[in-house]
PDB file of N, CA and C in Angstrom:
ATOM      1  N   UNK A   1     -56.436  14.201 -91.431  1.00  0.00           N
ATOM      2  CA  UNK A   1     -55.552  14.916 -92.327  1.00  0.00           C
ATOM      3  C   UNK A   1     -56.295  15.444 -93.545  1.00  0.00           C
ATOM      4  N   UNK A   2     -57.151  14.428 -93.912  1.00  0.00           N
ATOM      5  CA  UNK A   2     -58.113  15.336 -95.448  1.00  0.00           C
ATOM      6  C   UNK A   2     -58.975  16.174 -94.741  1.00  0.00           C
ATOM      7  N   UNK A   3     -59.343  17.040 -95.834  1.00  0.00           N
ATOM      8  CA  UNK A   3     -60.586  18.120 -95.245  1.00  0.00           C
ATOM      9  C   UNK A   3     -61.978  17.261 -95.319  1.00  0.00           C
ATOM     10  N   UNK A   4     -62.999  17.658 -94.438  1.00  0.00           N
ATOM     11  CA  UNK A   4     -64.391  16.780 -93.944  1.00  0.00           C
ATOM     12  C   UNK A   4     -64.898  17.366 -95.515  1.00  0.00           C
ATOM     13  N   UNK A   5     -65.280  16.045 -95.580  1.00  0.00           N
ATOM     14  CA  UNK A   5     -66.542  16.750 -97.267  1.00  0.00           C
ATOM     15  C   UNK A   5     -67.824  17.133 -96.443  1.00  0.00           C
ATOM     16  N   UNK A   6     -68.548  17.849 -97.390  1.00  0.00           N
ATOM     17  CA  UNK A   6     -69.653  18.527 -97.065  1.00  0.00           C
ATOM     18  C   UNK A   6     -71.017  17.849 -97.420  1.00  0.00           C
ATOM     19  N   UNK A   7     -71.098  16.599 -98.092  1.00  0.00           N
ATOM     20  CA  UNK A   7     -72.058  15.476 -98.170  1.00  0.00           C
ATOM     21  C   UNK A   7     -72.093  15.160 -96.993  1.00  0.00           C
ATOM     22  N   UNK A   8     -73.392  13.582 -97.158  1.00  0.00           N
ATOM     23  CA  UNK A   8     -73.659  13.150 -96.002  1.00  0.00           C
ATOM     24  C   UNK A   8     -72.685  11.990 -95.176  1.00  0.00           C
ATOM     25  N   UNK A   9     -71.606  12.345 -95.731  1.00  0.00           N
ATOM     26  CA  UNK A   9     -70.604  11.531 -95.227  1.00  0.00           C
ATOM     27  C   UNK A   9     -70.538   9.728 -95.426  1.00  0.00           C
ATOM     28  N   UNK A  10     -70.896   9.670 -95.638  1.00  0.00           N
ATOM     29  CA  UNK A  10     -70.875   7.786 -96.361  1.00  0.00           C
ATOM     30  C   UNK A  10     -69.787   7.323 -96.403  1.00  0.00           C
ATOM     31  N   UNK A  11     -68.693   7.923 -97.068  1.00  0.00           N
ATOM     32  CA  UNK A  11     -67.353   8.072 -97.589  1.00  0.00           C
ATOM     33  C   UNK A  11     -66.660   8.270 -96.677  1.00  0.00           C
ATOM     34  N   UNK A  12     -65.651   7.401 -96.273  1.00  0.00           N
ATOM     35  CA  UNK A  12     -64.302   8.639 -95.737  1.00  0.00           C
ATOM     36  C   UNK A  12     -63.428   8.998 -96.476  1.00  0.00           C
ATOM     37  N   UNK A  13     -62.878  10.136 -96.217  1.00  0.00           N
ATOM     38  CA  UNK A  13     -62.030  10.374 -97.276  1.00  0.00           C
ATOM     39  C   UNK A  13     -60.613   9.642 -97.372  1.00  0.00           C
ATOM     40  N   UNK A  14     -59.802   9.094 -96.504  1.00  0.00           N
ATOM     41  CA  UNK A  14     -59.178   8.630 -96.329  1.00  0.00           C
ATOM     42  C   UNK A  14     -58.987   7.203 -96.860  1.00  0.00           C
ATOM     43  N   UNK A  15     -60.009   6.761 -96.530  1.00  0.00           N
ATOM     44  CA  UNK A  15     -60.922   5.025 -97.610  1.00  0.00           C
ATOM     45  C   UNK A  15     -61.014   5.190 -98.644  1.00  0.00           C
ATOM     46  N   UNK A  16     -60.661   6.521 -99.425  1.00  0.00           N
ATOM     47  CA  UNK A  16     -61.654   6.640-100.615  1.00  0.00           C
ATOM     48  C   UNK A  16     -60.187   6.526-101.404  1.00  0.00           C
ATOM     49  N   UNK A  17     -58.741   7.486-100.702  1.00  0.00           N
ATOM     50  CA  UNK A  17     -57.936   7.536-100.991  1.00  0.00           C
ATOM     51  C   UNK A  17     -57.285   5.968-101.136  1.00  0.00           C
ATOM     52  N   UNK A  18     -57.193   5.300-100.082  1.00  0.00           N
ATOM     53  CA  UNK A  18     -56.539   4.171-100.194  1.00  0.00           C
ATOM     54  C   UNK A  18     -56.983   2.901-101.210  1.00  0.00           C
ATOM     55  N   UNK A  19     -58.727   3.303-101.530  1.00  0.00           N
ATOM     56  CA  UNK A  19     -59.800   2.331-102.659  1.00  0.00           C
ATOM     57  C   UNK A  19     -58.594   2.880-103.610  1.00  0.00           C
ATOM     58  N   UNK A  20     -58.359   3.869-104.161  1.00  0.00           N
ATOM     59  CA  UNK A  20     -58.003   4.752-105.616  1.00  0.00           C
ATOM     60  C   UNK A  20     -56.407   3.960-105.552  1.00  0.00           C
ATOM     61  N   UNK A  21     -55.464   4.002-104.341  1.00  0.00           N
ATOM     62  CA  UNK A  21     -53.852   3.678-104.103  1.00  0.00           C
ATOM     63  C   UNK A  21     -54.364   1.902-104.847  1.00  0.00           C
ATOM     64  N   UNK A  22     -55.167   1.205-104.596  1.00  0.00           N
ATOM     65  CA  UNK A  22     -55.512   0.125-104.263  1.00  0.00           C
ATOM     66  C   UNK A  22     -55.424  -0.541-105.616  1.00  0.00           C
ATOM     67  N   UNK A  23     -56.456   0.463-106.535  1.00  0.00           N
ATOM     68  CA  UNK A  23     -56.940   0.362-107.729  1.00  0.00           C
ATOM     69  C   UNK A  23     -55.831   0.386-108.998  1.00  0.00           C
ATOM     70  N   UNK A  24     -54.993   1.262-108.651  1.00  0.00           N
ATOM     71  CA  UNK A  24     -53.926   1.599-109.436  1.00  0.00           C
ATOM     72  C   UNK A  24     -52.797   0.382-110.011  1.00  0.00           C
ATOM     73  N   UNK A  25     -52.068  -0.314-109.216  1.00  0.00           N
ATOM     74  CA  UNK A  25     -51.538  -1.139-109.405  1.00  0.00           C
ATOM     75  C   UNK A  25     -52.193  -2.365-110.370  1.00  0.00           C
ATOM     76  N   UNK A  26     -53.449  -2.798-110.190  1.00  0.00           N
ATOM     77  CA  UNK A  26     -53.890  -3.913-111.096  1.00  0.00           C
ATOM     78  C   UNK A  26     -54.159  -3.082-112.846  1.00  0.00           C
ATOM     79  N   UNK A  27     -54.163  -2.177-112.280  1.00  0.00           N
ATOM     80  CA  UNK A  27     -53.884  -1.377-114.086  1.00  0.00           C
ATOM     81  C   UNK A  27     -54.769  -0.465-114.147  1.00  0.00           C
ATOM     82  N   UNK A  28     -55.706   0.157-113.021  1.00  0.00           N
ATOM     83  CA  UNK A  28     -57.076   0.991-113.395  1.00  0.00           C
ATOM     84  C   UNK A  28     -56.293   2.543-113.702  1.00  0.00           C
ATOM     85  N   UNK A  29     -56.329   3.075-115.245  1.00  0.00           N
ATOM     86  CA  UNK A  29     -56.339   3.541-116.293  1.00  0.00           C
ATOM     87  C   UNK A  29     -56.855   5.505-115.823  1.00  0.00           C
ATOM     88  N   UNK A  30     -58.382   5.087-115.143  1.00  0.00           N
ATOM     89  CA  UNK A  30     -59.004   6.384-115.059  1.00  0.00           C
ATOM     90  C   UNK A  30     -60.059   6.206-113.772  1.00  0.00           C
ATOM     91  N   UNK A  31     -60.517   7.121-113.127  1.00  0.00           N
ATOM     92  CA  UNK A  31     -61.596   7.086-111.910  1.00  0.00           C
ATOM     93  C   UNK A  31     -62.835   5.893-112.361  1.00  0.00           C
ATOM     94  N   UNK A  32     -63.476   5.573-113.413  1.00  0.00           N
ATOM     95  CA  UNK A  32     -64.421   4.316-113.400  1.00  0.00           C
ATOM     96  C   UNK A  32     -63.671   3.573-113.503  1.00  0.00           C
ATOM     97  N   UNK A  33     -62.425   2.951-113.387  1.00  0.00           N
ATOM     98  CA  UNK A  33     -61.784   1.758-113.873  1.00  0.00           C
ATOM     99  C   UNK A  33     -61.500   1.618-112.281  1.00  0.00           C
ATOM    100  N   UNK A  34     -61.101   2.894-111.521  1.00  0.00           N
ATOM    101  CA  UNK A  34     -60.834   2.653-110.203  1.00  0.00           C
ATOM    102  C   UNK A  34     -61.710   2.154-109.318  1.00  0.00           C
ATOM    103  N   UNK A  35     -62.796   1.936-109.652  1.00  0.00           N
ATOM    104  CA  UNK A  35     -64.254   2.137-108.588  1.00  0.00           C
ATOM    105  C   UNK A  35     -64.609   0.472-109.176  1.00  0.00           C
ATOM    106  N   UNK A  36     -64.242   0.045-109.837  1.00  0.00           N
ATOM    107  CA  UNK A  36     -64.326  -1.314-110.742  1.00  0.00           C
ATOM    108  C   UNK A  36     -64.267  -2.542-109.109  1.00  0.00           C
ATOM    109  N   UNK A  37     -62.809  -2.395-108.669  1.00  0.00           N
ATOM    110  CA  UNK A  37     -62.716  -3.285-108.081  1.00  0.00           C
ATOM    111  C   UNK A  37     -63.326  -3.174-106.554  1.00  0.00           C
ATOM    112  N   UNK A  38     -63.815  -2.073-106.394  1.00  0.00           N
ATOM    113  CA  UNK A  38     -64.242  -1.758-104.946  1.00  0.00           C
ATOM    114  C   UNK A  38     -66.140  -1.941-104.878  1.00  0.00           C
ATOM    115  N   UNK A  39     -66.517  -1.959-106.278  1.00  0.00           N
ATOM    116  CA  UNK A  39     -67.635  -2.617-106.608  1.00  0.00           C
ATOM    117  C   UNK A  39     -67.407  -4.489-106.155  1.00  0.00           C
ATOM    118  N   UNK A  40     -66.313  -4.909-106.765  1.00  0.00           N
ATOM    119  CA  UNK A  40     -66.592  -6.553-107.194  1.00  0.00           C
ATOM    120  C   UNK A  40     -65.900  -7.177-105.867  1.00  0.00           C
ATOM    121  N   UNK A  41     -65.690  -5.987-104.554  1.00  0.00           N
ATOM    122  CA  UNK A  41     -64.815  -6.541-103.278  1.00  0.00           C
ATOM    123  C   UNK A  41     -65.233  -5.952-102.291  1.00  0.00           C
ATOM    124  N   UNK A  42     -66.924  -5.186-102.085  1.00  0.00           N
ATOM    125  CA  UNK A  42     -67.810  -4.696-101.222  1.00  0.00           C
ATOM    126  C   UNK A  42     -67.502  -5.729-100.214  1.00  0.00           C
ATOM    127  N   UNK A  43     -67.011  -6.836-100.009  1.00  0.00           N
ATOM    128  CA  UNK A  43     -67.373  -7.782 -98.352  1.00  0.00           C
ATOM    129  C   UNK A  43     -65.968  -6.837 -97.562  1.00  0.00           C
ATOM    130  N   UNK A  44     -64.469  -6.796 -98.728  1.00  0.00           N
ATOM    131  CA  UNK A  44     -63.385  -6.455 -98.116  1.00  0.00           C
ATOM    132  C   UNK A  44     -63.650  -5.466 -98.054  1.00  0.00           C
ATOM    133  N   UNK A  45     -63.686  -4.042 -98.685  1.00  0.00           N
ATOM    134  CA  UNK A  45     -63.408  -2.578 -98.739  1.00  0.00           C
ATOM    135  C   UNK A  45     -64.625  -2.215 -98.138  1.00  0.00           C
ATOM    136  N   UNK A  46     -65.972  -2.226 -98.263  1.00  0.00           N
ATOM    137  CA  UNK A  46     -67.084  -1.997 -97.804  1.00  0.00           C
ATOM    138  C   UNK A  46     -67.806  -1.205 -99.215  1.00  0.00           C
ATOM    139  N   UNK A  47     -68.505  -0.049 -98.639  1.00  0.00           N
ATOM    140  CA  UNK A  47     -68.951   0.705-100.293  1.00  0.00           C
ATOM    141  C   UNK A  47     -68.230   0.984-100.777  1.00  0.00           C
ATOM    142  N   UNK A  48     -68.004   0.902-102.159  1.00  0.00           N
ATOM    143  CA  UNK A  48     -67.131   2.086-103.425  1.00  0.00           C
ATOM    144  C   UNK A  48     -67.529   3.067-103.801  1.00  0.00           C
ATOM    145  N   UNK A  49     -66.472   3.890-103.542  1.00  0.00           N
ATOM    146  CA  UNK A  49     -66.903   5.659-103.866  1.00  0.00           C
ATOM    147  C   UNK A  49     -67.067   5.369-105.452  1.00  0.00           C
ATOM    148  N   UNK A  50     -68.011   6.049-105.756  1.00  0.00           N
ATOM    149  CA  UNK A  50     -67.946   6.511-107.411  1.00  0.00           C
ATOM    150  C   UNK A  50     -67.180   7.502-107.829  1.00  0.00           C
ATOM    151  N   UNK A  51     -66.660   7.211-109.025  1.00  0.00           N
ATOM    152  CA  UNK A  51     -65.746   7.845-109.609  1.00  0.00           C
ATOM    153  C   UNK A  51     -65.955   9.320-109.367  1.00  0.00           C
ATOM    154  N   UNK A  52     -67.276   9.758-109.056  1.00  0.00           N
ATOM    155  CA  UNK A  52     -67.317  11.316-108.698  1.00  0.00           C
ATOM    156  C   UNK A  52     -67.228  11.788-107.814  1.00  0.00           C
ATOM    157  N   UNK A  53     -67.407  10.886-106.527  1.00  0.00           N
ATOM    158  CA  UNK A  53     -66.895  11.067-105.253  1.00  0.00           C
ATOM    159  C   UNK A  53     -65.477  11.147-105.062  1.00  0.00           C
ATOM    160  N   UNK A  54     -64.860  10.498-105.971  1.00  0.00           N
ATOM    161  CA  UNK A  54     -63.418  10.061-105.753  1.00  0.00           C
ATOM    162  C   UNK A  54     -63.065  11.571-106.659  1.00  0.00           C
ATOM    163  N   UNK A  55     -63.108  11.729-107.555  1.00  0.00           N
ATOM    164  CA  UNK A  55     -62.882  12.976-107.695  1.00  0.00           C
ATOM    165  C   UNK A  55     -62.941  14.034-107.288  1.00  0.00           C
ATOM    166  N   UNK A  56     -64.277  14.650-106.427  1.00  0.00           N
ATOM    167  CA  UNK A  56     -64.042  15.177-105.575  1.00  0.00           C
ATOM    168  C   UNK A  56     -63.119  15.266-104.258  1.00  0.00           C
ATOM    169  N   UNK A  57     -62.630  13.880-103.837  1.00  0.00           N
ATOM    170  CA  UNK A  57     -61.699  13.685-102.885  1.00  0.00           C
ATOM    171  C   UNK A  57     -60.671  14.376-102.846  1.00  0.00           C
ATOM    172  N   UNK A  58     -60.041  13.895-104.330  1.00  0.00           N
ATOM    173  CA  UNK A  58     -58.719  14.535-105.234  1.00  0.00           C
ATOM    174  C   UNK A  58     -58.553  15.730-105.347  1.00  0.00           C
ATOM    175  N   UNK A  59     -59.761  16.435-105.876  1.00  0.00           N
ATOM    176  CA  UNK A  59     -60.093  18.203-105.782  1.00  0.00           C
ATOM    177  C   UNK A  59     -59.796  18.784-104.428  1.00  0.00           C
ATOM    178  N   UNK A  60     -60.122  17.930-103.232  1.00  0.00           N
ATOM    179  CA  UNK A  60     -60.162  18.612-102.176  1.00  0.00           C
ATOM    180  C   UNK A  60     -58.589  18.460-101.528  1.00  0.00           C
ATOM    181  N   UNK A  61     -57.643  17.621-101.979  1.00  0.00           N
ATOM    182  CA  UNK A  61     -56.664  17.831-101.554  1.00  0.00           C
ATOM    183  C   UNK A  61     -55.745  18.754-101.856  1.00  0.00           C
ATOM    184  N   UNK A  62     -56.173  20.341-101.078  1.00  0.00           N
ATOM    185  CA  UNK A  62     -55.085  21.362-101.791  1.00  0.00           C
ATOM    186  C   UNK A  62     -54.339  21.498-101.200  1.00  0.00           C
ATOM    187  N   UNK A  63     -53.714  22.461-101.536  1.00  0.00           N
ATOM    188  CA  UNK A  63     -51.913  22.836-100.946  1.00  0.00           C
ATOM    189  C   UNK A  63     -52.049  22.575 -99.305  1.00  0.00           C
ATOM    190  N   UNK A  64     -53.110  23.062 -98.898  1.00  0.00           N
ATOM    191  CA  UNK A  64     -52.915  22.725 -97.130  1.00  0.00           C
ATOM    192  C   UNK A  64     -52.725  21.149 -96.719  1.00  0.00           C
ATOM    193  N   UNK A  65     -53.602  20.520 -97.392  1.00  0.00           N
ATOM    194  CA  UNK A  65     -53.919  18.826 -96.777  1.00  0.00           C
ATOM    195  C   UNK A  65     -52.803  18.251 -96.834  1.00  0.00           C
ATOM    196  N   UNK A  66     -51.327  17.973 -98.343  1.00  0.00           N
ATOM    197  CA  UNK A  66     -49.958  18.092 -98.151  1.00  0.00           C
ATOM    198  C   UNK A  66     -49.259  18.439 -97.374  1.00  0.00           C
ATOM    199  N   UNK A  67     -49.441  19.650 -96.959  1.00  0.00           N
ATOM    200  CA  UNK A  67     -48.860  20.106 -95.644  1.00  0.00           C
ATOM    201  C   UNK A  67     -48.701  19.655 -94.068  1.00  0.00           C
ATOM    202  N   UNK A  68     -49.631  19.775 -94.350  1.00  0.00           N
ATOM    203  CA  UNK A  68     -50.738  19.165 -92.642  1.00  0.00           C
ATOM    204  C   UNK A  68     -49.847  17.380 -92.960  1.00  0.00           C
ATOM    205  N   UNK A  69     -50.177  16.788 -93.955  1.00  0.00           N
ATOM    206  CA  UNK A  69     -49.426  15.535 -93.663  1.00  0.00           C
ATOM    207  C   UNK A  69     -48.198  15.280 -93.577  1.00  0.00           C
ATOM    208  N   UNK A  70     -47.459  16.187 -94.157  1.00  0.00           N
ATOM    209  CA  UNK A  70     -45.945  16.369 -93.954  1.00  0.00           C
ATOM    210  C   UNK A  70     -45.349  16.722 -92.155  1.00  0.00           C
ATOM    211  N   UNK A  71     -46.315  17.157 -91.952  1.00  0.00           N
ATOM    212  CA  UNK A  71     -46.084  17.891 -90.492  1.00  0.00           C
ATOM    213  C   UNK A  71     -46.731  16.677 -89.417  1.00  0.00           C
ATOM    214  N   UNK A  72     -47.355  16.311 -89.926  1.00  0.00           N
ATOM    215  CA  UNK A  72     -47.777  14.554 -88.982  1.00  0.00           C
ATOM    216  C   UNK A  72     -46.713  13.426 -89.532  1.00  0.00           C
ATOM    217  N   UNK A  73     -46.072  13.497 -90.702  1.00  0.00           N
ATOM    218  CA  UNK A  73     -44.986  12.722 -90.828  1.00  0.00           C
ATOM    219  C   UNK A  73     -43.964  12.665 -89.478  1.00  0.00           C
ATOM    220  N   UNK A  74     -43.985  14.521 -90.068  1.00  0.00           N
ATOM    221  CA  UNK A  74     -42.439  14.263 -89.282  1.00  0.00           C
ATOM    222  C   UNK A  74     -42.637  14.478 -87.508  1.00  0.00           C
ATOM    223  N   UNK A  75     -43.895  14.826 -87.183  1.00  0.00           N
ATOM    224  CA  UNK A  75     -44.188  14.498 -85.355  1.00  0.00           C
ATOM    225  C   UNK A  75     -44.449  12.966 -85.599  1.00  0.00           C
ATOM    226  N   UNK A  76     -44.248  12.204 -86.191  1.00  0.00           N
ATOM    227  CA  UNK A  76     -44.543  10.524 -85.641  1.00  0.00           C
ATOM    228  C   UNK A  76     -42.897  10.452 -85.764  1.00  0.00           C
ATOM    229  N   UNK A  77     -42.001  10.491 -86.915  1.00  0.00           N
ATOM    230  CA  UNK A  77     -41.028  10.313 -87.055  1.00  0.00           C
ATOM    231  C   UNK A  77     -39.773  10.633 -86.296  1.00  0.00           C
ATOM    232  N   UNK A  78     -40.463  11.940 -85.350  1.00  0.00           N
ATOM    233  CA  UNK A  78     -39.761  11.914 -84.271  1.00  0.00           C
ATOM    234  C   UNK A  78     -39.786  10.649 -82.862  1.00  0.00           C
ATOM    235  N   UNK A  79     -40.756  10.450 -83.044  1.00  0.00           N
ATOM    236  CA  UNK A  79     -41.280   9.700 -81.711  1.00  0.00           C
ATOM    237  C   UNK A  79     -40.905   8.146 -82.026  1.00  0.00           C
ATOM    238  N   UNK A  80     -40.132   7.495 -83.829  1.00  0.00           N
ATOM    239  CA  UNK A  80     -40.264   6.320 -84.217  1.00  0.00           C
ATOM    240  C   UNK A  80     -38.287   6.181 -84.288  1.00  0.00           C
TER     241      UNK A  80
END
């Protein structure tokens, strides 16, 4: 559903999204506060995107990538 980044791929984008969903709730503030706990929980999450990776993630989700997931919502939601 996200668009492929154009690095050497390390990252998925999808991981990178759910590190950031992850981060939010214990109180992380801004993108280094987010990357905080995915540093101090490398055995669970694996690498942590840096805050500039993760930003880029965010950048890359434009009007299409919304879309495209709305439209895989609702083909599972038929089938559930």
């Amino acid at each position: 559903m996200l668009p492929v980044g154009a690095g050497d791929g390390r990252h998925e984008r999808a991981a990178i999204v759910v590190q950031l969903a992850a981060a939010l709730p214990p109180g992380a503030a801004n993108l280094s506060a987010a990357e905080q706990p995915g540093l101090r929980h490398r055995s669970l999450s694996g690498p942590a995107a840096s805050d500039s990776t993760t930003r880029r993630t965010l950048t890359a989700l434009d009007e299409p990538a919304p879309t495209r997931m709305a439209k895989a919502r609702r083909t599972v939601r038929q089938h559930v």
